[in-house]
N, C-alpha and C. Protein backbone atom coordinates (compact mmCIF):
# COMPACT_ATOMS: atom_id res chain seq x y z
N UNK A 1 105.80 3.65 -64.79
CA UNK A 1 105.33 3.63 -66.19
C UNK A 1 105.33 2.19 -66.68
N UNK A 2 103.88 1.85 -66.45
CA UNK A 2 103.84 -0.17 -66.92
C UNK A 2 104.22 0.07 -68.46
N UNK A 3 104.65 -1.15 -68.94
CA UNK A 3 105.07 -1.54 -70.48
C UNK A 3 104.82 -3.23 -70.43
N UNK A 4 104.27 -3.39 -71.32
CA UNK A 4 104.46 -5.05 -71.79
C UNK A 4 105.98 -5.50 -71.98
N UNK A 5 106.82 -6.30 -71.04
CA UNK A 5 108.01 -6.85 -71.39
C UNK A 5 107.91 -8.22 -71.44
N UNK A 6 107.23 -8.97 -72.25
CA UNK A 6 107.61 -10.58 -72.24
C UNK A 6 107.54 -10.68 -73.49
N UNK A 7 107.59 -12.12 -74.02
CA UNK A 7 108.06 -12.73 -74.97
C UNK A 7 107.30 -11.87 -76.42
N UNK A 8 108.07 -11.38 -77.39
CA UNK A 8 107.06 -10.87 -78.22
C UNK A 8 106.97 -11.88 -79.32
N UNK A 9 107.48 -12.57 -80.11
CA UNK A 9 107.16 -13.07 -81.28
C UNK A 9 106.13 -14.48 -80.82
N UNK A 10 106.16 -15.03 -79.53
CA UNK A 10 104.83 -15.69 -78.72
C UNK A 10 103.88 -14.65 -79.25
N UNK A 11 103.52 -13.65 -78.78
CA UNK A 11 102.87 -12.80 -79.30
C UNK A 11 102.40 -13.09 -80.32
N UNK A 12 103.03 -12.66 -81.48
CA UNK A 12 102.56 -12.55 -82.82
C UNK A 12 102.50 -13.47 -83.36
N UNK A 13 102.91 -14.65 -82.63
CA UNK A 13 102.69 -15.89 -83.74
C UNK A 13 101.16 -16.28 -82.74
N UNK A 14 100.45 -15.94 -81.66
CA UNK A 14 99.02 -16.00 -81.31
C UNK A 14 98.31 -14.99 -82.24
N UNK A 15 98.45 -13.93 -82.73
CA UNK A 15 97.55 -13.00 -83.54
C UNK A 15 97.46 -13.49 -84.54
N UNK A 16 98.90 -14.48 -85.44
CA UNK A 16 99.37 -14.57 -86.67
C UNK A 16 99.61 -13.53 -87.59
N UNK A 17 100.62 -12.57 -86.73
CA UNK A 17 100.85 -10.94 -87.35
C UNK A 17 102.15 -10.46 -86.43
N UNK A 18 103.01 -9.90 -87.72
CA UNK A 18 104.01 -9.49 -86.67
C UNK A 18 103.91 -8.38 -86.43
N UNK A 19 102.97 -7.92 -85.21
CA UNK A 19 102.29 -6.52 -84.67
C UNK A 19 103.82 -5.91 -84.13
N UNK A 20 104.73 -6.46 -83.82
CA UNK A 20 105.58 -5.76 -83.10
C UNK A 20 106.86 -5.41 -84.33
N UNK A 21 106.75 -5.67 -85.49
CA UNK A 21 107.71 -4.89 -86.38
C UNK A 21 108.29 -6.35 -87.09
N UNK A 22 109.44 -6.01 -88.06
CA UNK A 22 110.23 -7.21 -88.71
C UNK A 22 110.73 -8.35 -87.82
N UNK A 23 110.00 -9.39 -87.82
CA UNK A 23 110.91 -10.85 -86.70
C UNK A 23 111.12 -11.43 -87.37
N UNK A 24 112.57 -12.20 -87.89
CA UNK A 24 113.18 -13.44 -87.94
C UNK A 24 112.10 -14.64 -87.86
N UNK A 25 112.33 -15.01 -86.00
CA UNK A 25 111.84 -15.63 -85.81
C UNK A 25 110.36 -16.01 -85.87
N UNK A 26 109.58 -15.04 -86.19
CA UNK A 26 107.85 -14.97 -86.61
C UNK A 26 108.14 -15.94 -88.00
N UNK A 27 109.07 -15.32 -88.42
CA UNK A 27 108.95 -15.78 -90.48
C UNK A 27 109.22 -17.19 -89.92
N UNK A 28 110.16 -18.01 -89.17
CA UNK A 28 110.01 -18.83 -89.30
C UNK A 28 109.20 -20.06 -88.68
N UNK A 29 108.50 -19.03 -87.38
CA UNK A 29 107.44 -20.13 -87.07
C UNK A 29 106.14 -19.46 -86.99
N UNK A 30 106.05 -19.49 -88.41
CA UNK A 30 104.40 -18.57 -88.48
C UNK A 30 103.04 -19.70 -88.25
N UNK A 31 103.16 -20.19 -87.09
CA UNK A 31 101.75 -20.87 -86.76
C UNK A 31 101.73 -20.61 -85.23
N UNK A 32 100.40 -20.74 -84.63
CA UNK A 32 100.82 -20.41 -83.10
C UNK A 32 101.24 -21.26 -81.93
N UNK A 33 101.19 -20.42 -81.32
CA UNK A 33 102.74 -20.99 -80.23
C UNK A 33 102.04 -22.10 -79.15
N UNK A 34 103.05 -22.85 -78.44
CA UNK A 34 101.98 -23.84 -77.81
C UNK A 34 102.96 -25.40 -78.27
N UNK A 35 102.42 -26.44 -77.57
CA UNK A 35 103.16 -27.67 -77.29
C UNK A 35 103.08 -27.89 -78.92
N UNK A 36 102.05 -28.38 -78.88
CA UNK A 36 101.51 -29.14 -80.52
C UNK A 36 101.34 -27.93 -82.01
N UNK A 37 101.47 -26.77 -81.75
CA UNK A 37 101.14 -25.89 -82.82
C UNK A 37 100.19 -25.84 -83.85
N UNK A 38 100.25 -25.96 -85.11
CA UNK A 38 99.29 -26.39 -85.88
C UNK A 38 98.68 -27.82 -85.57
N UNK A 39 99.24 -28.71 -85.01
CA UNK A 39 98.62 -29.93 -85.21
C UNK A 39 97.27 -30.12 -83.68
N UNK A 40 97.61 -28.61 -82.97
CA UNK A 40 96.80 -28.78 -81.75
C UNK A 40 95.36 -28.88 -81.95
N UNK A 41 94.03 -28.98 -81.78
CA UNK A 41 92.63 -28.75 -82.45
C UNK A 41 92.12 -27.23 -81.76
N UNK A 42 92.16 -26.69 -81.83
CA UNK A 42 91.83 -25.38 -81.39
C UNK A 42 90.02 -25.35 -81.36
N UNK A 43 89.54 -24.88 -80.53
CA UNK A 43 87.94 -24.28 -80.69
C UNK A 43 87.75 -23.18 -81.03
N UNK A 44 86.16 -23.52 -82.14
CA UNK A 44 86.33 -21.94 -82.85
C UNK A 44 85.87 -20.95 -81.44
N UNK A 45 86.64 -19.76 -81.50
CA UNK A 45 86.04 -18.79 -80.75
C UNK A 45 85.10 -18.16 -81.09
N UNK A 46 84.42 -17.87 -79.77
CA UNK A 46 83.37 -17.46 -79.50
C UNK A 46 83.20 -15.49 -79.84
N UNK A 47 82.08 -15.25 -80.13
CA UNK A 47 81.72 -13.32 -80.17
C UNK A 47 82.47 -12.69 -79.68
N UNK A 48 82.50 -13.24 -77.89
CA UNK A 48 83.21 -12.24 -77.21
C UNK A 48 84.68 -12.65 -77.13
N UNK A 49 85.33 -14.02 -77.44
CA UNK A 49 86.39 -14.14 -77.79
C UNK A 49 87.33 -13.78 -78.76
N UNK A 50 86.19 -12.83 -79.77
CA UNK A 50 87.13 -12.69 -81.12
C UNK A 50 87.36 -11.22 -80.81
N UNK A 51 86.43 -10.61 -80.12
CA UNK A 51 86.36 -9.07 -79.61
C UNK A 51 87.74 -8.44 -78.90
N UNK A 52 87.85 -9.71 -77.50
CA UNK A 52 88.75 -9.70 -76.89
C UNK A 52 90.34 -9.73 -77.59
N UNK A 53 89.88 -10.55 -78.36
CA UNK A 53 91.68 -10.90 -79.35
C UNK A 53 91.62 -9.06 -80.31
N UNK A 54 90.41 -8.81 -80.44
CA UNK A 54 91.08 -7.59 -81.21
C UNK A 54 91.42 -6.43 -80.61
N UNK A 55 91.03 -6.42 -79.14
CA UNK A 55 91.34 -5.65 -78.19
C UNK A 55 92.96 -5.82 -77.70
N UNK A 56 93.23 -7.21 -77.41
CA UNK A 56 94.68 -7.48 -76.87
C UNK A 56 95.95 -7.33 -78.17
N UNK A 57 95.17 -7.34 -79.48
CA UNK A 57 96.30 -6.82 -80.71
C UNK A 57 96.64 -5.82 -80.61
N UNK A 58 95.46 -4.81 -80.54
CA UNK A 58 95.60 -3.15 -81.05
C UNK A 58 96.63 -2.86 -79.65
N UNK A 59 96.50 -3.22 -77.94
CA UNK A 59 97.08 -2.95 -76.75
C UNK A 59 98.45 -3.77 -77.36
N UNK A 60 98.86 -4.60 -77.99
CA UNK A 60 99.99 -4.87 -78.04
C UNK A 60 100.85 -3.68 -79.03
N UNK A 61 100.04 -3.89 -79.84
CA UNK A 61 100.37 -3.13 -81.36
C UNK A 61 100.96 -1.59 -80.94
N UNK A 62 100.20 -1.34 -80.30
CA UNK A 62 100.80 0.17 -79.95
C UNK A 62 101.27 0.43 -78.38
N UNK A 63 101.58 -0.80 -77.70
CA UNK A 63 102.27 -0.56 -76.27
C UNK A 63 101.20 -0.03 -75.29
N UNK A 64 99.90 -0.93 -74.94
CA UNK A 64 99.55 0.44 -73.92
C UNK A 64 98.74 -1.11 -72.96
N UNK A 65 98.99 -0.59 -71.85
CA UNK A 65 98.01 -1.58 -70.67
C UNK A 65 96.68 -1.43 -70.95
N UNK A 66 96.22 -2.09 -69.76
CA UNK A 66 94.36 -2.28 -69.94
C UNK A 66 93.97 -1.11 -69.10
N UNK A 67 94.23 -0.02 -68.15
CA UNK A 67 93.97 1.14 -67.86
C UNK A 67 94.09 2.39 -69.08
N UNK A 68 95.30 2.55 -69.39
CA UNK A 68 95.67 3.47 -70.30
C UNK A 68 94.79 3.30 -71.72
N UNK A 69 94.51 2.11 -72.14
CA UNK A 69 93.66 1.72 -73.50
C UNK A 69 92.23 2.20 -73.00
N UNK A 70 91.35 1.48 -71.83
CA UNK A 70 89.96 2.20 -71.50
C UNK A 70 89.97 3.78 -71.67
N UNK A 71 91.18 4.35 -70.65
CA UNK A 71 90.65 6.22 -70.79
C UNK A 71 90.79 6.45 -72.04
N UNK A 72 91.72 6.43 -73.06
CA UNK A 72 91.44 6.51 -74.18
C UNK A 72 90.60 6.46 -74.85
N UNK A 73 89.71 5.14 -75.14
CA UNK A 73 88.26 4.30 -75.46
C UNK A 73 87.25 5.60 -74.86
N UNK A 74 86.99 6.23 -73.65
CA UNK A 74 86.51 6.84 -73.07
C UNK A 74 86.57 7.87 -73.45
N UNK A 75 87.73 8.64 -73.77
CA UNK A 75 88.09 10.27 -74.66
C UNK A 75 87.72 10.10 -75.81
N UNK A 76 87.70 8.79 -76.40
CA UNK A 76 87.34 8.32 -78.01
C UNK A 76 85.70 8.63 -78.20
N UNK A 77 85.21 8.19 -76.73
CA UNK A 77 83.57 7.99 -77.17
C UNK A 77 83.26 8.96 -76.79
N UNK A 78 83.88 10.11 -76.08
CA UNK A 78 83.24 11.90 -76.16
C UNK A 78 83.56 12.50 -77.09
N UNK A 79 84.29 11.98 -78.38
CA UNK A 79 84.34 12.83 -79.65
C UNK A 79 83.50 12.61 -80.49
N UNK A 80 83.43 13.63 -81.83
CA UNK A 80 81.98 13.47 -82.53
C UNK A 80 83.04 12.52 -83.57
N UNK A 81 82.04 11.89 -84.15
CA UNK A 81 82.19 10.70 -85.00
C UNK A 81 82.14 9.48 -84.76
N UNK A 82 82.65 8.30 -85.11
CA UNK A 82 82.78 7.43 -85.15
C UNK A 82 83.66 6.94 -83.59
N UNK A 83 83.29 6.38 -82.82
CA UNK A 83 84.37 5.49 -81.74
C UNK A 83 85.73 4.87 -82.00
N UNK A 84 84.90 3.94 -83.26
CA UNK A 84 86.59 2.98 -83.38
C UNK A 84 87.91 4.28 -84.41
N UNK A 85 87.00 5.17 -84.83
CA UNK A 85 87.91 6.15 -86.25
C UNK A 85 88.96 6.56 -84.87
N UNK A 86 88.04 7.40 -83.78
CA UNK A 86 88.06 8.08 -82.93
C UNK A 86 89.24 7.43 -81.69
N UNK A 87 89.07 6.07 -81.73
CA UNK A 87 89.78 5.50 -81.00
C UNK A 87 91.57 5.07 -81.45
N UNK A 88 90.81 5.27 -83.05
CA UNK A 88 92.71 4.67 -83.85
C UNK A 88 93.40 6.05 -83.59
N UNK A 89 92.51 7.14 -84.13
CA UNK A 89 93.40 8.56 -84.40
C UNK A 89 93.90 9.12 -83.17
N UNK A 90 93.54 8.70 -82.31
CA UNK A 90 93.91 8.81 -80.86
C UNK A 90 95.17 8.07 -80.37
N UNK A 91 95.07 6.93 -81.09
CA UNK A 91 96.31 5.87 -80.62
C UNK A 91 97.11 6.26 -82.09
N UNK A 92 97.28 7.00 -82.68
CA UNK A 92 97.81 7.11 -83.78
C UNK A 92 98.96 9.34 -83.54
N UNK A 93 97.85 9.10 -82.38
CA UNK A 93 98.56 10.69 -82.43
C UNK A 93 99.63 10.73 -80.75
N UNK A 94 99.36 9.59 -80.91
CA UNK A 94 100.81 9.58 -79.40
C UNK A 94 101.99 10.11 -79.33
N UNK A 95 102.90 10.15 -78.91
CA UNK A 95 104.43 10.87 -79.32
C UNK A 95 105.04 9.74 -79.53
N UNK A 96 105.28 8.56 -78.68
CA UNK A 96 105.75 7.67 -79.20
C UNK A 96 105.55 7.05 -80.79
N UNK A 97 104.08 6.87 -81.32
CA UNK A 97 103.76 6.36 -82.19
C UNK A 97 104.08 7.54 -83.34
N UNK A 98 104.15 8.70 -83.12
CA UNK A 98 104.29 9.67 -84.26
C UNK A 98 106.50 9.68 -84.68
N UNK A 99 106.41 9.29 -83.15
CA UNK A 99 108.01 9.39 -83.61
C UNK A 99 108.28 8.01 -84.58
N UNK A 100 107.87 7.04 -83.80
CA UNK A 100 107.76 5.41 -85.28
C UNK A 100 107.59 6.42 -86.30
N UNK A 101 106.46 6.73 -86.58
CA UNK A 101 105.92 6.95 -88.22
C UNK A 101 106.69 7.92 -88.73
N UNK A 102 107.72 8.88 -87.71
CA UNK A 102 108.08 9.46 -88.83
C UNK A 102 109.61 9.35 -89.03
N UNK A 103 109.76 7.76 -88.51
CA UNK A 103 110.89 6.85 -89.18
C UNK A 103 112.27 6.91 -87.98
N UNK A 104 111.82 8.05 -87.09
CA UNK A 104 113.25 8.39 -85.89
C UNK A 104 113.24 6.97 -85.82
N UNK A 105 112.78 6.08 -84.66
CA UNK A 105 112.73 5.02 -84.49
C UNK A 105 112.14 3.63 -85.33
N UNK A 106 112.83 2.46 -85.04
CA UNK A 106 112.60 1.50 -85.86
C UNK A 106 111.55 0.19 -85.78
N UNK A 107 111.16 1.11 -84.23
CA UNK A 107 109.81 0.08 -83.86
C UNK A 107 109.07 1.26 -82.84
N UNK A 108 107.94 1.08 -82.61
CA UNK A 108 107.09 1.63 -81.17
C UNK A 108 108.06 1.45 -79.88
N UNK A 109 108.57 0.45 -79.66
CA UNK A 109 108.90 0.12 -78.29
C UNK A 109 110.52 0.94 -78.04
N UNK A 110 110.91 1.23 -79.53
CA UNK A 110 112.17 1.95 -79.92
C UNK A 110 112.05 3.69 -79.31
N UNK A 111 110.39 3.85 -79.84
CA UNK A 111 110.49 5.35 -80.19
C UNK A 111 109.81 5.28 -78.45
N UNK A 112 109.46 4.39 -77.88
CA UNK A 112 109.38 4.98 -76.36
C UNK A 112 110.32 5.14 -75.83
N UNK A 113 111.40 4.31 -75.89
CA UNK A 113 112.73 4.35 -75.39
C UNK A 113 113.36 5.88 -75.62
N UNK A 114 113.35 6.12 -76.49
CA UNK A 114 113.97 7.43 -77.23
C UNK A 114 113.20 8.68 -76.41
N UNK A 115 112.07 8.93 -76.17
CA UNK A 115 111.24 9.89 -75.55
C UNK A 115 111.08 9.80 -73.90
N UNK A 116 111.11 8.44 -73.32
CA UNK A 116 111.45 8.82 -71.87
C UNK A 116 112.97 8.85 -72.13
N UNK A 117 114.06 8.74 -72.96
CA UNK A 117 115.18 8.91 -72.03
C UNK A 117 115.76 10.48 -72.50
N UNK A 118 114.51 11.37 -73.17
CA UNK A 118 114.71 12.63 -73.44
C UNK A 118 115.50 13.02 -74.59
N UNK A 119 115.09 12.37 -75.68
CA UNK A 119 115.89 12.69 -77.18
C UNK A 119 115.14 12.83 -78.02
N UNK A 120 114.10 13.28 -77.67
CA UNK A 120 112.35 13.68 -78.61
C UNK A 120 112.57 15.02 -77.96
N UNK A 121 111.43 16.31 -78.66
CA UNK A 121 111.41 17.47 -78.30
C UNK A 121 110.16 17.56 -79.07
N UNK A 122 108.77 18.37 -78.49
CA UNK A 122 107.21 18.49 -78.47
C UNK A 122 107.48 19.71 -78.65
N UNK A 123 107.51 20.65 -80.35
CA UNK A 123 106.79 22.05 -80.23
C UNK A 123 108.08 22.95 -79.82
N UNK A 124 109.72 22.31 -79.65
CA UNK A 124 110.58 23.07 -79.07
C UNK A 124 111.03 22.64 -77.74
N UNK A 125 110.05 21.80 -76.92
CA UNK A 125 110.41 21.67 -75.30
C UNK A 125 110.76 19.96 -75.47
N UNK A 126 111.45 19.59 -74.72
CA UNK A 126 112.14 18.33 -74.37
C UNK A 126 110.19 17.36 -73.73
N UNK A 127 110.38 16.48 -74.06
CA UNK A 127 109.15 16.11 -73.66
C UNK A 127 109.28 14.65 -73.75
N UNK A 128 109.15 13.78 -72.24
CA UNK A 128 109.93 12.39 -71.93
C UNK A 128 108.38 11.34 -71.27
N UNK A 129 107.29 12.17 -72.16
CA UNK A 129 106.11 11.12 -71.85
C UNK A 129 105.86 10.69 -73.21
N UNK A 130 105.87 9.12 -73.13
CA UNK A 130 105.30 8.69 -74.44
C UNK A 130 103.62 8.71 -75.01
N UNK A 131 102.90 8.77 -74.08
CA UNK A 131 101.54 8.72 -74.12
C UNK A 131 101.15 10.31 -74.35
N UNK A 132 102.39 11.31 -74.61
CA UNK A 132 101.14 12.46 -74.54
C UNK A 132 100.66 12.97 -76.22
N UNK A 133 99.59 13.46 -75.97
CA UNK A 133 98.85 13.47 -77.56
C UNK A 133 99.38 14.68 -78.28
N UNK A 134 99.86 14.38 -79.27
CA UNK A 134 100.24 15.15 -80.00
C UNK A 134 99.11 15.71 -81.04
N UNK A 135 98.73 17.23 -81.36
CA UNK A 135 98.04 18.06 -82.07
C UNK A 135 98.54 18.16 -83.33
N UNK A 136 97.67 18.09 -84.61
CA UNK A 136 97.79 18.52 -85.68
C UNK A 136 98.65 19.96 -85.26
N UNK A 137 99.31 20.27 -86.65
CA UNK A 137 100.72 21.38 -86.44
C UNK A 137 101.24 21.42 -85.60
N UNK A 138 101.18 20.42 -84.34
CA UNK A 138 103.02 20.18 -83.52
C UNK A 138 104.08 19.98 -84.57
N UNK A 139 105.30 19.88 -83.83
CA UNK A 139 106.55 20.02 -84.00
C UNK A 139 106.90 18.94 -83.75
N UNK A 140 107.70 17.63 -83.92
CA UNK A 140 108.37 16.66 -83.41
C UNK A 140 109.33 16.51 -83.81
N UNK A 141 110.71 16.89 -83.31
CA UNK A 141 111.80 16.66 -83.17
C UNK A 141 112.97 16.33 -82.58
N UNK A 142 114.08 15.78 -83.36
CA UNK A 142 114.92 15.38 -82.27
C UNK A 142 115.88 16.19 -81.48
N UNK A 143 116.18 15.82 -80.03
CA UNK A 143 117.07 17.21 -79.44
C UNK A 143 118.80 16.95 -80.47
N UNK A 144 118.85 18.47 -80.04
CA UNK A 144 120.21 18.63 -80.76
C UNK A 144 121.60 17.64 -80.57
N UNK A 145 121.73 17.47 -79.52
CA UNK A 145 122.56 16.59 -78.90
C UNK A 145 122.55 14.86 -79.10
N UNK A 146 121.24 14.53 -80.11
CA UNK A 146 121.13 13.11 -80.12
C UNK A 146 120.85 13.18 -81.89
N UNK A 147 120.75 13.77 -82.11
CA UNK A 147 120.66 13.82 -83.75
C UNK A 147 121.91 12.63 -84.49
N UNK A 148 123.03 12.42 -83.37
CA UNK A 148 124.39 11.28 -84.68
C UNK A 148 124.10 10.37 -83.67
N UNK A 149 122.92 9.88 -83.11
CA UNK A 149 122.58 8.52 -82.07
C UNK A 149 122.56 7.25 -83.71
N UNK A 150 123.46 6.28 -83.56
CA UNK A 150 123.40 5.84 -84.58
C UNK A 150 122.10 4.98 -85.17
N UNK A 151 121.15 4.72 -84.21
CA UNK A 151 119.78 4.15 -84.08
C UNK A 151 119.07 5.37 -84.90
N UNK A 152 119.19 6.52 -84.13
CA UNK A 152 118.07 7.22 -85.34
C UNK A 152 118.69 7.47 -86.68
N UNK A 153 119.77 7.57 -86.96
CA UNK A 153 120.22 7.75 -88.70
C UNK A 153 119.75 6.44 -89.22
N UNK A 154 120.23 5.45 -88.80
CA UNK A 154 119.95 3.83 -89.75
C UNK A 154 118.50 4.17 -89.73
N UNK A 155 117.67 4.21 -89.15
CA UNK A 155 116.27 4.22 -89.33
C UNK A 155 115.62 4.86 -89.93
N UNK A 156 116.33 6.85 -89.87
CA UNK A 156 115.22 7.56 -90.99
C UNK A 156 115.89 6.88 -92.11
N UNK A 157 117.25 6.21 -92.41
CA UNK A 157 117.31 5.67 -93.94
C UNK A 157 116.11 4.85 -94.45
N UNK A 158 115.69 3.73 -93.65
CA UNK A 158 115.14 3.42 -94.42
C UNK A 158 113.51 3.33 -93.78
N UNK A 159 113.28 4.25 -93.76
CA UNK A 159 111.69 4.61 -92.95
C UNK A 159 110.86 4.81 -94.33
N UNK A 160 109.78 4.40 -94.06
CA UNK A 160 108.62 4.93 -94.66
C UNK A 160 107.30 6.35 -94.48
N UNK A 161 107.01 6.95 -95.44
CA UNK A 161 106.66 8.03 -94.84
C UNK A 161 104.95 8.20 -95.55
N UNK A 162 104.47 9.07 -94.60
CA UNK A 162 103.06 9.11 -94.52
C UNK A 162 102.58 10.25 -94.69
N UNK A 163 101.42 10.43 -95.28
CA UNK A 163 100.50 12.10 -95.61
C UNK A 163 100.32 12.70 -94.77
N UNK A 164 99.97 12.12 -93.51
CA UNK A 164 99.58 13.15 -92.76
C UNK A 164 100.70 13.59 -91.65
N UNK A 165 101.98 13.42 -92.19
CA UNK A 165 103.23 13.42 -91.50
C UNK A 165 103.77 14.66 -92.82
N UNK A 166 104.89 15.28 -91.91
CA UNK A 166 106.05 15.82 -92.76
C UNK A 166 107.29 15.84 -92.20
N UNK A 167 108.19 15.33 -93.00
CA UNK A 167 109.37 15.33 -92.58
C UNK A 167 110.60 15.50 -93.08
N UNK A 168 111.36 16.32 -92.25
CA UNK A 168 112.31 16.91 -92.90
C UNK A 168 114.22 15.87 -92.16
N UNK A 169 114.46 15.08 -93.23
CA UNK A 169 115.19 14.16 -92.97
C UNK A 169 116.76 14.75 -92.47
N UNK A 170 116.59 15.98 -93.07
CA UNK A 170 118.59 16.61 -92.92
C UNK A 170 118.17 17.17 -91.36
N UNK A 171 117.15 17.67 -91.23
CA UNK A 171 117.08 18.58 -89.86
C UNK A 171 116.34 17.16 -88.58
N UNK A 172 116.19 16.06 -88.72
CA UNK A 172 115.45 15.28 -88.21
C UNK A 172 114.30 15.88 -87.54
N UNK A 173 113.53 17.04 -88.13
CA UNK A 173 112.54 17.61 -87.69
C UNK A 173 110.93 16.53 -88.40
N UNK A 174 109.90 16.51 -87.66
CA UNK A 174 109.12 16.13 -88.34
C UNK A 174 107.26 17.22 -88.05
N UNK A 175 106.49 17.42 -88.66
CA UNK A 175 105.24 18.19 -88.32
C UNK A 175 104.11 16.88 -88.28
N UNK A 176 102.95 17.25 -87.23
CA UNK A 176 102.10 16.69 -87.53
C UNK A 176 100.90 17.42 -88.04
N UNK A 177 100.50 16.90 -89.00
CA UNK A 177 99.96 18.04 -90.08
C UNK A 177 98.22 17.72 -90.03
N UNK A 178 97.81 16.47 -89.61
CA UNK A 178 96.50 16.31 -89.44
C UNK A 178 96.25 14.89 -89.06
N UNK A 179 94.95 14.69 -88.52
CA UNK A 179 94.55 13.51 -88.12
C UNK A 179 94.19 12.51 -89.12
N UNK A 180 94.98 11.42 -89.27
CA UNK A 180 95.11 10.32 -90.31
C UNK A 180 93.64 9.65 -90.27
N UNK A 181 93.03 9.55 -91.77
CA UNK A 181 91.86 9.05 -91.85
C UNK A 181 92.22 7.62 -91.91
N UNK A 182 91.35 6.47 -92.07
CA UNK A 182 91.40 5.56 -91.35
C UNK A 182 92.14 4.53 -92.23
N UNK A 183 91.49 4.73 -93.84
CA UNK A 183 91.68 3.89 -94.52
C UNK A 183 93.45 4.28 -94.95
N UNK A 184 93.86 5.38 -94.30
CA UNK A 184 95.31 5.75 -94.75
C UNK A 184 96.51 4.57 -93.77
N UNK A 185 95.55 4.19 -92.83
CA UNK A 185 96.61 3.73 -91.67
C UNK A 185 96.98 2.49 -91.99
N UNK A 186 98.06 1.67 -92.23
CA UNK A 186 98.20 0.60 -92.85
C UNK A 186 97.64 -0.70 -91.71
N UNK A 187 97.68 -0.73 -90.17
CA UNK A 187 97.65 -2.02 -89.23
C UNK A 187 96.34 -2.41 -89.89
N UNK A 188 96.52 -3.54 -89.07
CA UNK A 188 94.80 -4.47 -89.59
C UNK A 188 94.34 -4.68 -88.40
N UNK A 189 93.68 -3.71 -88.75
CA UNK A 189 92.48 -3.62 -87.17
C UNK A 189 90.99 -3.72 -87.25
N UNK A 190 90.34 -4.15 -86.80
CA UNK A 190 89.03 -4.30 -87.09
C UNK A 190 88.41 -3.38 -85.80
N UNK A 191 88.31 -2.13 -85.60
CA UNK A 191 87.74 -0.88 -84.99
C UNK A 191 86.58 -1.41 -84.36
N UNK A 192 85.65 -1.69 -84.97
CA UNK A 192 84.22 -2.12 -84.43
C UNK A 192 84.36 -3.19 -83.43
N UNK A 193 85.00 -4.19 -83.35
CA UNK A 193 84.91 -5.61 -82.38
C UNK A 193 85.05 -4.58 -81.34
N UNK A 194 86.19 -3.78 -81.21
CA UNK A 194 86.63 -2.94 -79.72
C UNK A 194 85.42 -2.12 -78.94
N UNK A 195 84.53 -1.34 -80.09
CA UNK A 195 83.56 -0.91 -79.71
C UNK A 195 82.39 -1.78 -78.89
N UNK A 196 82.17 -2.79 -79.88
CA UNK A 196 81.28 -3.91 -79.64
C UNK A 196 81.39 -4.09 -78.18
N UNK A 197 83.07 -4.91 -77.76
CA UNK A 197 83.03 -5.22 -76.90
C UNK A 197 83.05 -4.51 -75.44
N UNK A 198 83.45 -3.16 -75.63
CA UNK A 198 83.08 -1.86 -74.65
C UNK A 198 81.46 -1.88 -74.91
N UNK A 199 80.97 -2.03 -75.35
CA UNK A 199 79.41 -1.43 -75.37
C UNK A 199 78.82 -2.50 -74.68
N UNK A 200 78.89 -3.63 -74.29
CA UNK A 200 78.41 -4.73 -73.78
C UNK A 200 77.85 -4.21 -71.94
């Protein structure tokens, strides 16, 4: 099971976004990374260079390699509607990413941790894949036995919560109640470059 493990706030100080959750260190070196930093001359990028950068955000943003992001892109463009709508609500209905949103965990890379090491439960059954898609009216909850993990209490404290989520904080149960329209989702993604640059 590949995962991105290197440097993350390198990362986000190249996007100029802290895609990977609250950093310290982002706040304090918010220009990008590199010998000279701001004072380096950078070239403006090019069409397919700006495409590419919005492709390697959204794959950071939500944990997924360059295999796992295409089939997706691919299941995205056999649904009716829109590609890029088609492509967020897809990366938005993961188990990992539904457990983030509904505050268990305190980052993405948190709530994968939590689901392969089997302290998530899909619908009633123990379920230790982070990539699998979760359906409007699933069940997401935590198993009984990990409910006083002191990582998930500090976090539903101070989690933020979403419409197309429900959650019930005493039972750490959460529902997924429908597919989040676009303008509800807070990241800053620009949907279309991704398309663009698949359609080439």
């Amino acid at each position: 099971m590949a995962r991105y493990t290197g440097p993350k706030t390198k990362i986000a100080r190249r996007f100029g976004e802290p895609i990977f959750g609250t950093d310290k260190d982002f706040e304090k070196r918010n220009y990008p990374p590199g010998q000279h930093g701001l004072a380096r001359k950078r070239k403006k990028l090019s069409e397919y260079g700006v495409q590419l950068r919005e492709k390697q955000k959204v794959k950071y943003t939500y944990g997924l390699l360059e295999r796992q992001f295409r089939n997706l892109y691919e299941k995205a463009s056999r649904m009716k509607g829109q590609k890029g709508e088609n492509l967020i609500q897809l990366l938005e209905s993961r188990l990992d990413n539904i457990v983030y949103r509904l505050g268990i965990a305190p980052t993405r890379a948190a709530a994968r941790q939590l689901v392969t090491h089997c302290h998530i439960t899909l619908n009633g059954e123990v379920c230790n894949v982070p990539s699998a898609l979760v359906k409007p009216g699933d069940v997401v909850a935590v198993r009984e036995r990990s409910k006083s993990l002191e990582v998930i209490q500090s976090s539903v404290a101070s989690a933020s919560r979403y419409s197309w989520l429900e959650f019930d904080a005493k039972e750490l149960t959460g529902k997924y109640l429908n597919y989040p329209v676009r303008t509800e989702i807070p990241e800053n993604i620009t949907e279309q470059l991704i398309v663009e640059l698949y359609s080439k």
